[in-house]
Protein backbone atom coordinates (compact mmCIF):
# COMPACT_ATOMS: atom_id res chain seq x y z
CA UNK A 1 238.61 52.60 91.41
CA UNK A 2 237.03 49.20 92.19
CA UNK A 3 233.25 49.64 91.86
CA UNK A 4 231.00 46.95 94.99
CA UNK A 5 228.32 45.04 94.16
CA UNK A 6 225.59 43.25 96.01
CA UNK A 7 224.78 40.03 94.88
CA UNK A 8 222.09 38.02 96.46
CA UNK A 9 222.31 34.91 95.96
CA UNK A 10 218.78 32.25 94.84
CA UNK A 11 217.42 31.07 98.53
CA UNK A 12 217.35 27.55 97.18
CA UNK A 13 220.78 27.16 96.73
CA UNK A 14 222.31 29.37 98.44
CA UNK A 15 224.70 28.00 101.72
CA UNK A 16 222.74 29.13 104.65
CA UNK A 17 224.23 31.36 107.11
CA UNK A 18 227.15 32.26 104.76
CA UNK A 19 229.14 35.01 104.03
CA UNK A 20 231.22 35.03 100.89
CA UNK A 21 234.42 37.88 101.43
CA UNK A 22 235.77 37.40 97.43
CA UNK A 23 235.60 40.34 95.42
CA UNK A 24 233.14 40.21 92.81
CA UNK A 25 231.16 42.77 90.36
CA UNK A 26 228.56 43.16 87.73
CA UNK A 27 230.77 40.90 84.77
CA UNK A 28 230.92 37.99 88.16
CA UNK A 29 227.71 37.13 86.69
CA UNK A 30 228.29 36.95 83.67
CA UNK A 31 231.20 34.29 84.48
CA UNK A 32 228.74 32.49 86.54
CA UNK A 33 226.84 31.29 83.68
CA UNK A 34 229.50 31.01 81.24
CA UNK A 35 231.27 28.41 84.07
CA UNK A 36 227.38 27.33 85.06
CA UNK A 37 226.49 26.11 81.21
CA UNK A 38 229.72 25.40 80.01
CA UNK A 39 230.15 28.52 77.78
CA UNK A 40 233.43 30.10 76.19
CA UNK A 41 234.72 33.61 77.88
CA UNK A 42 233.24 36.33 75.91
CA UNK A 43 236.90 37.73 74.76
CA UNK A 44 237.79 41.12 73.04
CA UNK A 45 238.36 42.89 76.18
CA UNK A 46 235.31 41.73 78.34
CA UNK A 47 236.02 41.32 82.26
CA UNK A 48 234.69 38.05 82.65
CA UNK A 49 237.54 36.70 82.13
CA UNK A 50 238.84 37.99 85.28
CA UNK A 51 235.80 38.43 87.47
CA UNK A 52 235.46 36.79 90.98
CA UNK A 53 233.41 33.49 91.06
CA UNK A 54 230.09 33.65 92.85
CA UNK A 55 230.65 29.62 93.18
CA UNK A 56 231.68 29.74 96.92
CA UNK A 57 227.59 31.40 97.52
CA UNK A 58 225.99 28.74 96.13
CA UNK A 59 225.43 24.81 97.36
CA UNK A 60 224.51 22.48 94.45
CA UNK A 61 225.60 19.10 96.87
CA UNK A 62 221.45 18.39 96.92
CA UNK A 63 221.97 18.21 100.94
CA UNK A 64 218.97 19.76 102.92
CA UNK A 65 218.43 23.39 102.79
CA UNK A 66 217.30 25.76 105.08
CA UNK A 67 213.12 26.15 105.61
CA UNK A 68 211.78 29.46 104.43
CA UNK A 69 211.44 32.74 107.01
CA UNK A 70 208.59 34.67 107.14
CA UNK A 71 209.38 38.28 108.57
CA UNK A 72 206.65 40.85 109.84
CA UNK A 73 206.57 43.48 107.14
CA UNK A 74 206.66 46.37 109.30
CA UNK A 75 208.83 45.19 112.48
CA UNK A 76 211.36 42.88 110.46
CA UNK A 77 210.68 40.29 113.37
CA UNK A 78 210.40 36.71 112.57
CA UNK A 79 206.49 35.90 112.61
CA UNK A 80 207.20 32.14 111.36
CA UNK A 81 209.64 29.68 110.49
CA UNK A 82 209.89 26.04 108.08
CA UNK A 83 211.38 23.35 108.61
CA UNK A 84 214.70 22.51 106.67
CA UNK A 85 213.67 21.44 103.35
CA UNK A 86 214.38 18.21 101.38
């Protein structure tokens, strides 16, 4: 049995208008910062060692990134928009 997770991904970084199809799970995070900070694998059995990335979500480039959405609370509806940020 293969247990789904939802990650969300930091608006900051994250590629706008993306959609990342690689399996991932809980211990995906846990390889994120190991690979992140330059950490060993945890070892003795932990599934970090085999976990999907959650590299292909994020953009660390430093291009522009998408402006900030600001959604009506009860429709959902865009009420306002930024401009792409520096």
């Amino acid at each position: 049995m293969v247990a789904a997770a939802s990650v969300r991904a930091s608006r900051c970084w994250a590629r706008p208008n993306f959609v990342d199809h690689r399996i991932t799970d809980q211990s995906s995070v846990v390889r994120f910062i190991e690979d992140n900070w330059g950490l060993p694998r945890i070892g003795n059995g932990s599934t970090d060692a085999i976990a999907g990335s959650l590299n292909g979500m994020f953009d660390f480039s430093g291009r522009t990134r998408s402006g900030r959405v600001f959604l009506d609370p009860t429709t959902g509806q865009i009420r306002a928009a930024d401009q792409n940020q520096d």
